[in-house]
C-alpha atoms as a PDB file:
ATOM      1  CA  UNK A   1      22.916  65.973 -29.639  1.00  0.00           C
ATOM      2  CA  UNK A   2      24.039  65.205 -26.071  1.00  0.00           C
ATOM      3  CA  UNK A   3      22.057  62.370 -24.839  1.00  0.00           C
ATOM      4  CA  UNK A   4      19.861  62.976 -21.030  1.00  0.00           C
ATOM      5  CA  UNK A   5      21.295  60.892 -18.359  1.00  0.00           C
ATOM      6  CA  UNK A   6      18.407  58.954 -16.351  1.00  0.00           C
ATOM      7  CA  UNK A   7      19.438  59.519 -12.187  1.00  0.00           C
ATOM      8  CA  UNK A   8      18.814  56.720 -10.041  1.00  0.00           C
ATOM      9  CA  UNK A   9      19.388  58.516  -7.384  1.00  0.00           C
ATOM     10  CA  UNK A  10      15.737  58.925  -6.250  1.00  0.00           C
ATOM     11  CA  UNK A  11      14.628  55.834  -7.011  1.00  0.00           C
ATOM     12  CA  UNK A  12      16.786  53.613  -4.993  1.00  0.00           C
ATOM     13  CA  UNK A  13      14.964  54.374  -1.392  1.00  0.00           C
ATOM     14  CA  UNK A  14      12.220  54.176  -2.931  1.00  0.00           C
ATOM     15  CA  UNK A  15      12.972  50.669  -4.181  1.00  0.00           C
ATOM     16  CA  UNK A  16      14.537  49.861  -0.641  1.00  0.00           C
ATOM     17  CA  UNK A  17      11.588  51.189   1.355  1.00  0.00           C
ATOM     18  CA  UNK A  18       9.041  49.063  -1.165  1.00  0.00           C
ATOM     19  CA  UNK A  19      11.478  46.027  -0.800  1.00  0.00           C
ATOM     20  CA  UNK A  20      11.273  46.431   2.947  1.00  0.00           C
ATOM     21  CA  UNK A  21       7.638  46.788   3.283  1.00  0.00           C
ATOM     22  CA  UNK A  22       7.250  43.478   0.786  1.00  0.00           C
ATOM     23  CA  UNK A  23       9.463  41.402   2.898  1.00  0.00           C
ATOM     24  CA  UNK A  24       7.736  42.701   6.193  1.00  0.00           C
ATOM     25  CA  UNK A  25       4.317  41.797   5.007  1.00  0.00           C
ATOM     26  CA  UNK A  26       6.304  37.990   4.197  1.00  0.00           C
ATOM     27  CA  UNK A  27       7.110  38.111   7.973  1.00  0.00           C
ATOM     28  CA  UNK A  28       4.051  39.461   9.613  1.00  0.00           C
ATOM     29  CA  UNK A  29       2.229  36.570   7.115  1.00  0.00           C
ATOM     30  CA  UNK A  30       4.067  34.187   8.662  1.00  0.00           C
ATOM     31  CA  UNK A  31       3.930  34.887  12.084  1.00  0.00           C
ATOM     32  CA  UNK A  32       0.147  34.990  11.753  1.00  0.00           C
ATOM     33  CA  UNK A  33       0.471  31.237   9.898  1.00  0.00           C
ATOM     34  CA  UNK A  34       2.734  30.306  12.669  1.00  0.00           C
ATOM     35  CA  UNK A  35       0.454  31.218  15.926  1.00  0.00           C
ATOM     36  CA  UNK A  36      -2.384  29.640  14.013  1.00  0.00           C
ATOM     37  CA  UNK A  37      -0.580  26.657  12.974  1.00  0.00           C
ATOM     38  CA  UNK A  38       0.606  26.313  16.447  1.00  0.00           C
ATOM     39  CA  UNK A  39      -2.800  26.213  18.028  1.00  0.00           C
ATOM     40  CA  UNK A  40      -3.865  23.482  16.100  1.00  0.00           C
ATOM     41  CA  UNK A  41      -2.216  20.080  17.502  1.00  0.00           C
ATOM     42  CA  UNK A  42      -3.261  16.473  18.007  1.00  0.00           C
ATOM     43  CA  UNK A  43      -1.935  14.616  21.072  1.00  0.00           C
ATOM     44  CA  UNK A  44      -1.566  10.462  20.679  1.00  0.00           C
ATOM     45  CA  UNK A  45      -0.864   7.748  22.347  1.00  0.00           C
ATOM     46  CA  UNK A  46       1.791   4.902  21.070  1.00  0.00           C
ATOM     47  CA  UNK A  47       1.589   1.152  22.144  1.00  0.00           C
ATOM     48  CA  UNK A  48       4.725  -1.352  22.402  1.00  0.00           C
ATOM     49  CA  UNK A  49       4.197  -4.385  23.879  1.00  0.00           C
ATOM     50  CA  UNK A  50       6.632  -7.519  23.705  1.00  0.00           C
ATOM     51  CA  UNK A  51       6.501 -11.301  25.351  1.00  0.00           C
ATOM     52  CA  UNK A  52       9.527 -12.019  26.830  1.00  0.00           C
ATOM     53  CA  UNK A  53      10.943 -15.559  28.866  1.00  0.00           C
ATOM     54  CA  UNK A  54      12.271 -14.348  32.346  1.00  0.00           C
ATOM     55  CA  UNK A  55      16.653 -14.746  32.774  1.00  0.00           C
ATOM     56  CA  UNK A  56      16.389 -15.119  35.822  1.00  0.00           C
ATOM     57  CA  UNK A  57      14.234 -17.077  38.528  1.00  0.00           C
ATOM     58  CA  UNK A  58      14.762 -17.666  42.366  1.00  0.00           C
ATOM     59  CA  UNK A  59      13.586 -20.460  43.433  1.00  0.00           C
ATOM     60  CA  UNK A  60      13.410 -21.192  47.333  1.00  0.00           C
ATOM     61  CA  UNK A  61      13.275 -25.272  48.431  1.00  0.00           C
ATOM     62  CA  UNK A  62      11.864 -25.105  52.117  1.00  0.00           C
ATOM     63  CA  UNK A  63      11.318 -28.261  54.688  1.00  0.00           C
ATOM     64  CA  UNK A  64      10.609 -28.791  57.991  1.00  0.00           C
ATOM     65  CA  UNK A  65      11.930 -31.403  60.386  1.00  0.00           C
ATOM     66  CA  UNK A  66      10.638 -31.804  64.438  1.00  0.00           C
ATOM     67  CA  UNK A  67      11.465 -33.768  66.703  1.00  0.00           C
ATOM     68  CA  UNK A  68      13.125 -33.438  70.993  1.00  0.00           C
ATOM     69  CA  UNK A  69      16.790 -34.002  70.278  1.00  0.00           C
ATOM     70  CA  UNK A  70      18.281 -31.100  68.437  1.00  0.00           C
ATOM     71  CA  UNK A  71      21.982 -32.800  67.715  1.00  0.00           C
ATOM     72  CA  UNK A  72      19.540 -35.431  65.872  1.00  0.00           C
ATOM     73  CA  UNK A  73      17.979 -32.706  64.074  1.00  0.00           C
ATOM     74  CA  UNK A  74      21.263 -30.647  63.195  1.00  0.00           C
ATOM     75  CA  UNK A  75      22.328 -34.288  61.347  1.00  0.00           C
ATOM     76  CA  UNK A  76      18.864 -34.369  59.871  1.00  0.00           C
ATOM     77  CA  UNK A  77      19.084 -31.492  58.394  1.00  0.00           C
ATOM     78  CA  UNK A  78      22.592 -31.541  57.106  1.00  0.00           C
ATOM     79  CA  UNK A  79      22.062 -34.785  55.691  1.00  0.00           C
ATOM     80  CA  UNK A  80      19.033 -33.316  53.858  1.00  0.00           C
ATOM     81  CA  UNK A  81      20.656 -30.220  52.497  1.00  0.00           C
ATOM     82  CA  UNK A  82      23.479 -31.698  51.416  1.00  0.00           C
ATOM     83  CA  UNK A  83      20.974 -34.489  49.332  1.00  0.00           C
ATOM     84  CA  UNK A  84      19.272 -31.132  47.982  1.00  0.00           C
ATOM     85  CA  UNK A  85      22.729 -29.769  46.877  1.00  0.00           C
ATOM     86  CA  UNK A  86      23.682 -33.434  45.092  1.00  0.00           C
ATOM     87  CA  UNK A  87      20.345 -33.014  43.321  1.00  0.00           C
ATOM     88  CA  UNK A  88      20.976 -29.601  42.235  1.00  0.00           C
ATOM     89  CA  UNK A  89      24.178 -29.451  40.701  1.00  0.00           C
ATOM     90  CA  UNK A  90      24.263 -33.228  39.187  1.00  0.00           C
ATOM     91  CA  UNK A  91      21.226 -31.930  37.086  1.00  0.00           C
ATOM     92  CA  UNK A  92      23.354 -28.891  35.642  1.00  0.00           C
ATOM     93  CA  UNK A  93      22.624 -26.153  38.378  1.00  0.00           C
ATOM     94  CA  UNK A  94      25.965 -24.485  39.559  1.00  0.00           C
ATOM     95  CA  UNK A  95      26.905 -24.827  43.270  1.00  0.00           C
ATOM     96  CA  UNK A  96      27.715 -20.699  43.470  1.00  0.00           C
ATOM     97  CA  UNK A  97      23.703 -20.241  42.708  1.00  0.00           C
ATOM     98  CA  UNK A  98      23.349 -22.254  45.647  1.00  0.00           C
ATOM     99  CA  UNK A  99      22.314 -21.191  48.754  1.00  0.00           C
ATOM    100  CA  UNK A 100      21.710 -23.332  52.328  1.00  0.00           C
ATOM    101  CA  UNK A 101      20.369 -20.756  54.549  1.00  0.00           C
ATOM    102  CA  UNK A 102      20.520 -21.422  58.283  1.00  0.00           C
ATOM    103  CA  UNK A 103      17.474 -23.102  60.197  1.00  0.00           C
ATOM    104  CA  UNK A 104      14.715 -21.272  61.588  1.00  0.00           C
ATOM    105  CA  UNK A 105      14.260 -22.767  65.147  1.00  0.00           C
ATOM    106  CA  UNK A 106      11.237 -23.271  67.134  1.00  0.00           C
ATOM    107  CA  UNK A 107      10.720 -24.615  70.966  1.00  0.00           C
ATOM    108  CA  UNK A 108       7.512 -25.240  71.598  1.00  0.00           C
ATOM    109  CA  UNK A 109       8.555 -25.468  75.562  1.00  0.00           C
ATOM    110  CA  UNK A 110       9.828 -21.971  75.094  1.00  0.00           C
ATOM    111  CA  UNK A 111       6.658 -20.708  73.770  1.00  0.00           C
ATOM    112  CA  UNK A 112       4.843 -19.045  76.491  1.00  0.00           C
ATOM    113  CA  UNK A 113       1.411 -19.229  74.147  1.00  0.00           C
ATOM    114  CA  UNK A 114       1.915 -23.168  73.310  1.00  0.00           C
ATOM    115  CA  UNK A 115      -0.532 -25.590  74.284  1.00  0.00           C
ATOM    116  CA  UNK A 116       1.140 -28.255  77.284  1.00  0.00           C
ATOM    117  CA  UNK A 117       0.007 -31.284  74.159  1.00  0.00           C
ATOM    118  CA  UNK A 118       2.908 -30.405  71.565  1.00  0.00           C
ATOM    119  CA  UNK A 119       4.201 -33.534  69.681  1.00  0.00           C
ATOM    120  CA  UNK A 120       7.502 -32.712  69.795  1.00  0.00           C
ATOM    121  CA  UNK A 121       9.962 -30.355  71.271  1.00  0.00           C
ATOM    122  CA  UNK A 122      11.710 -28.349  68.210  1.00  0.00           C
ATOM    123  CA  UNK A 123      10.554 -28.175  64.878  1.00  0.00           C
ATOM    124  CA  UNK A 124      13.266 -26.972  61.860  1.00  0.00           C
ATOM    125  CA  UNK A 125      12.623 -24.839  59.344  1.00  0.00           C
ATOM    126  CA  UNK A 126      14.653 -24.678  56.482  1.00  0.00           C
ATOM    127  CA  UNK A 127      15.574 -23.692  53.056  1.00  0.00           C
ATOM    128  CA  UNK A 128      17.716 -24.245  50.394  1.00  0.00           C
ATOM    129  CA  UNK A 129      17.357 -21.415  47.393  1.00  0.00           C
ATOM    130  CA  UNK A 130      18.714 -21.234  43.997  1.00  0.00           C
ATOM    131  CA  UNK A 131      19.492 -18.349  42.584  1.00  0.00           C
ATOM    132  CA  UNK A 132      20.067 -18.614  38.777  1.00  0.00           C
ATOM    133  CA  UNK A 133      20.242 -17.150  35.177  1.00  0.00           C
ATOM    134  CA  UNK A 134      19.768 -20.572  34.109  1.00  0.00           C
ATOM    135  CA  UNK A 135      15.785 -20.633  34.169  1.00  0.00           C
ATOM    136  CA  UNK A 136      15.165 -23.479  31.542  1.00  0.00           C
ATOM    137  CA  UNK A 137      17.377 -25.987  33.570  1.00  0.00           C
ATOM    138  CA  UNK A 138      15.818 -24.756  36.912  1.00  0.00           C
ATOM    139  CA  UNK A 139      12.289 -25.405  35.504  1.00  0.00           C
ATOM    140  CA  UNK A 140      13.073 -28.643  34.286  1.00  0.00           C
ATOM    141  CA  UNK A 141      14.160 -29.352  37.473  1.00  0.00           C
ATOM    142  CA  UNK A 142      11.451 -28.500  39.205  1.00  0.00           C
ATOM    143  CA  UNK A 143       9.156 -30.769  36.901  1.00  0.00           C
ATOM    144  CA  UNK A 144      11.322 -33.165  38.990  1.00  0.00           C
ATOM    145  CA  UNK A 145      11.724 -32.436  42.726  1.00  0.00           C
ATOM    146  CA  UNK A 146       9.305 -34.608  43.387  1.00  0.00           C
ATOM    147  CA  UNK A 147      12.180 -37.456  43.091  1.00  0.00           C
ATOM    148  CA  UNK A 148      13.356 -35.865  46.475  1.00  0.00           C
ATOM    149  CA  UNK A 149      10.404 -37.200  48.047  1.00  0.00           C
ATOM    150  CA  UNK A 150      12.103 -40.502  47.613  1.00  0.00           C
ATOM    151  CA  UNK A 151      15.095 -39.295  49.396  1.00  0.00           C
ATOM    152  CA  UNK A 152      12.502 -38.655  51.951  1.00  0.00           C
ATOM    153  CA  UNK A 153      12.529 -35.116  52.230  1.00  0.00           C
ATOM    154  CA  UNK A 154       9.206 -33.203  52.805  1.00  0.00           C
ATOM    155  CA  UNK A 155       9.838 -30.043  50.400  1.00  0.00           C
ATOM    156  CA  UNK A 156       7.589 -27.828  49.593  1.00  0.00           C
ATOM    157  CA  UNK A 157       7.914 -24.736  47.627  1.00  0.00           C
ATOM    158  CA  UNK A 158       6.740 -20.821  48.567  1.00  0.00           C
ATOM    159  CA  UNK A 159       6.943 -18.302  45.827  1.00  0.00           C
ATOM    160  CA  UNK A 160       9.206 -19.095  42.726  1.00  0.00           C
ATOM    161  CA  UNK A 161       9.942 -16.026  41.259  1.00  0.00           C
ATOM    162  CA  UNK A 162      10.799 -15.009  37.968  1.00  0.00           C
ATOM    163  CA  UNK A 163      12.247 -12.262  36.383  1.00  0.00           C
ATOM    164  CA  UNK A 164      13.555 -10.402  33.579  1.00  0.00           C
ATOM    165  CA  UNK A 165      16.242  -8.522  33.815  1.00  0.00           C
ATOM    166  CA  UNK A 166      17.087  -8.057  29.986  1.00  0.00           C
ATOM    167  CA  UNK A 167      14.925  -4.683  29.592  1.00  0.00           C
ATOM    168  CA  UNK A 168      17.665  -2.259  28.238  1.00  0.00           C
ATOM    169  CA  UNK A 169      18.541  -4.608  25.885  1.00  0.00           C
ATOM    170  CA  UNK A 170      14.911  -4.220  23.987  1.00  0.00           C
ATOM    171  CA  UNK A 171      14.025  -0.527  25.448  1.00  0.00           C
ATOM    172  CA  UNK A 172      15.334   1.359  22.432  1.00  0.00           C
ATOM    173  CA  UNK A 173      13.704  -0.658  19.994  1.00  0.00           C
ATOM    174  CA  UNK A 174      10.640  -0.617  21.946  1.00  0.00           C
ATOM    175  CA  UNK A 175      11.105   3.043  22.063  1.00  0.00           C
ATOM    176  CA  UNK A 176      10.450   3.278  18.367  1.00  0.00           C
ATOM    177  CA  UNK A 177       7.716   1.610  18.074  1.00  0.00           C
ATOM    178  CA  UNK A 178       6.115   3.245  20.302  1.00  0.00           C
ATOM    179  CA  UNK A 179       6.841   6.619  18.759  1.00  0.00           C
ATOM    180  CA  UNK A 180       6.140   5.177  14.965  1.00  0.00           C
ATOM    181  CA  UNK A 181       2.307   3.845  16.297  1.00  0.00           C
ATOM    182  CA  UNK A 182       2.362   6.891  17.916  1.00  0.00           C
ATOM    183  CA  UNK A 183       2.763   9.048  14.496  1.00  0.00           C
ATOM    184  CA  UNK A 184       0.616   6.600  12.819  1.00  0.00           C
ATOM    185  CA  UNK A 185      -2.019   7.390  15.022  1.00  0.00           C
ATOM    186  CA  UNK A 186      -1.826  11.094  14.574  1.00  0.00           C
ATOM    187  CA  UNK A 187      -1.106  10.641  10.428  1.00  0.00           C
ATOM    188  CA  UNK A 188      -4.698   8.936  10.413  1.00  0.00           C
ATOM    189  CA  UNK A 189      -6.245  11.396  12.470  1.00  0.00           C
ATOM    190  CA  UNK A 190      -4.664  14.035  10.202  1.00  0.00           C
ATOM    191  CA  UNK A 191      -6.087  12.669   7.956  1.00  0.00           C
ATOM    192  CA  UNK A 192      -9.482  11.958   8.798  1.00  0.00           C
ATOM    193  CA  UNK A 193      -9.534  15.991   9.410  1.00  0.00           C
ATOM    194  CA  UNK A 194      -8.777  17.209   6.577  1.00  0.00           C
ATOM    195  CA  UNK A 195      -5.113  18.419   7.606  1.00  0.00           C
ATOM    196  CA  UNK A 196      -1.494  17.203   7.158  1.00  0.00           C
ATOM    197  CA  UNK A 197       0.746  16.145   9.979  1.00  0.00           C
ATOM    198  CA  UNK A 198       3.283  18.858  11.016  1.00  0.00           C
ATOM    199  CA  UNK A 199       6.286  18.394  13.287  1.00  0.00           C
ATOM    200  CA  UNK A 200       6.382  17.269  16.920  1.00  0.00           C
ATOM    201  CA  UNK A 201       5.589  19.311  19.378  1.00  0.00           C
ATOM    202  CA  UNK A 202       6.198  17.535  22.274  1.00  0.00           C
ATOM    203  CA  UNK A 203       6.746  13.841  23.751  1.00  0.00           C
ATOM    204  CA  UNK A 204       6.691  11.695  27.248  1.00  0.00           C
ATOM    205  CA  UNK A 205       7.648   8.345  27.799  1.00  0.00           C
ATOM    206  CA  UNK A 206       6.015   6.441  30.047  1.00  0.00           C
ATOM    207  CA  UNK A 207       7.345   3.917  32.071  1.00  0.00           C
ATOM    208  CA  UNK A 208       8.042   0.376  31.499  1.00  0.00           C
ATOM    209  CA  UNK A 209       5.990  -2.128  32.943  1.00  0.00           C
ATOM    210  CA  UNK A 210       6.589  -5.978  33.325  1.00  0.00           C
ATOM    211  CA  UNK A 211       4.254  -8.013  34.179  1.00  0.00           C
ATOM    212  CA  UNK A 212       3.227 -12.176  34.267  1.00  0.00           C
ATOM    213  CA  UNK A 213       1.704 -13.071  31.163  1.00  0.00           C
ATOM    214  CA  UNK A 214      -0.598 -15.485  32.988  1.00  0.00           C
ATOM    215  CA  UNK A 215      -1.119 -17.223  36.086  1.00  0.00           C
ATOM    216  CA  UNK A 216      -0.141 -20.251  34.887  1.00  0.00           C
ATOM    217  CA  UNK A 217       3.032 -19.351  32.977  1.00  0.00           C
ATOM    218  CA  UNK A 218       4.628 -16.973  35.372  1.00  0.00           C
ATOM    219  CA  UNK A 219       7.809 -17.111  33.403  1.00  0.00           C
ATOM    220  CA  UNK A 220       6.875 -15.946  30.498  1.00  0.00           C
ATOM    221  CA  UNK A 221       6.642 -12.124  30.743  1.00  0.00           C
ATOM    222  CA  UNK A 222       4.967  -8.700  29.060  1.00  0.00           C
ATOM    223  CA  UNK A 223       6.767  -6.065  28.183  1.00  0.00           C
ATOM    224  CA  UNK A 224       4.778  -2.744  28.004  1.00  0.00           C
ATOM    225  CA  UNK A 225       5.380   0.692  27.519  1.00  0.00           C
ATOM    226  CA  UNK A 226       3.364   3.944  26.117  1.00  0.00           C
ATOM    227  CA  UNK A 227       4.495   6.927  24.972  1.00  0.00           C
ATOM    228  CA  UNK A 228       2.545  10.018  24.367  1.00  0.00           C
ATOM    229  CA  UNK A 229       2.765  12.758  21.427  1.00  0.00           C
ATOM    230  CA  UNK A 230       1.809  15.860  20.686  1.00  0.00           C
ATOM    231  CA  UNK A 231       2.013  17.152  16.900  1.00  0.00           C
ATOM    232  CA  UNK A 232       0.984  19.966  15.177  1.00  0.00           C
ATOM    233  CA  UNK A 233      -1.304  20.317  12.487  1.00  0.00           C
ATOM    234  CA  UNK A 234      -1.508  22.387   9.416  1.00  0.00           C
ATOM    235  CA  UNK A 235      -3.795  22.864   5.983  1.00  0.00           C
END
């Protein structure tokens, strides 16, 4: 007895068109999880902050000298600067982060606005500034300038200022730690909500900021930067 052969034929569309419609329904599913997943987010903020020593400090050495005779002066003051120098670079600082800057000059009897009972005829201003990346030899030094009193110089100091020029050197790494307190931040709030943390939506560093730690230790330094994140969250 011949045997009935079964034709396909028919039901391969059939299967195709099912198939289709299966895999559609996968897509429009997740399209609908995907706009809902996307509204849900969580933006945070991530802290790094580091204390730093400045590498670098300027540090200006002014006096003043007066007196009617400026050739007298000019000697003055070149025998002063070059004591200043002497005391500078036989206590370690190099002569190239030296710098004798020229006098300021003053005449009283030029002075239109000058009282007829000045002292003396020209008064000197000057300054002697160091320049350097070596900050713990210019700070012990200036624990002793006092010795140039001695010499009998009348110093005095304006602003010393310190810096820190080292940043890229620790920005990456700061970076990171930013972002991971960042994502730390969001993984709590997560889960505290009853959700899981999805991937990053979005990010902005902020900028770096350096600032005095104190007033009284200007050379020690913060580091500070934030940056901000934006995740997504899903069930």
């Amino acid at each position: 007895m011949e045997k009935k052969k079964f034709n396909l034929t028919p039901i391969v569309p059939a299967l195709l068109i099912a198939a289709g419609i299966f895999f559609l329904g996968l897509f429009i599913k997740g399209g609908i999880d995907n706009i809902a997943f996307r509204d849900r987010t969580v933006s945070v903020r991530g802290l790094s902050e580091r204390t730093v020593e400045a590498d670098y400090v300027t540090w200006p050495i002014e006096y003043r000298v007066a007196g009617d005779d400026l050739i007298s002066l000019y000697d003055q003051v070149t025998s002063y600067n070059n004591i200043i120098v002497k005391f500078l670079t036989s206590n370690g600082i190099k002569k190239e982060d030296i710098s004798v800057n020229p006098p300021a000059t003053y005449n009283a009897t030029a002075n239109q606005y000058s009282s007829d009972s000045f002292q003396y005829k020209y008064a000197l201003d000057c300054t002697v500034t160091v320049s350097t990346a070596d900050v713990k030899t210019a700070r012990a030094l200036l624990n002793r300038q006092s010795e140039l009193l001695r010499e009998g110089i009348p110093f005095s100091n304006s602003y010393i200022n310190y810096e820190f020029r080292g940043l890229n050197e620790i920005k990456p790494d700061m970076i990171a730690d930013a972002t991971k307190a960042a994502r730390e931040a969001a993984v709590k709030f997560a889960q505290d909500s009853g959700s899981k943390l999805g991937k990053m939506k979005s990010a902005t560093q902020g900028q770096f900021s350096i600032e005095n730690l104190s007033d009284t230790n200007p050379f020690l330094k913060k580091v500070r930067v934030v940056s901000n994140v934006t995740y997504y969250l899903k069930d």
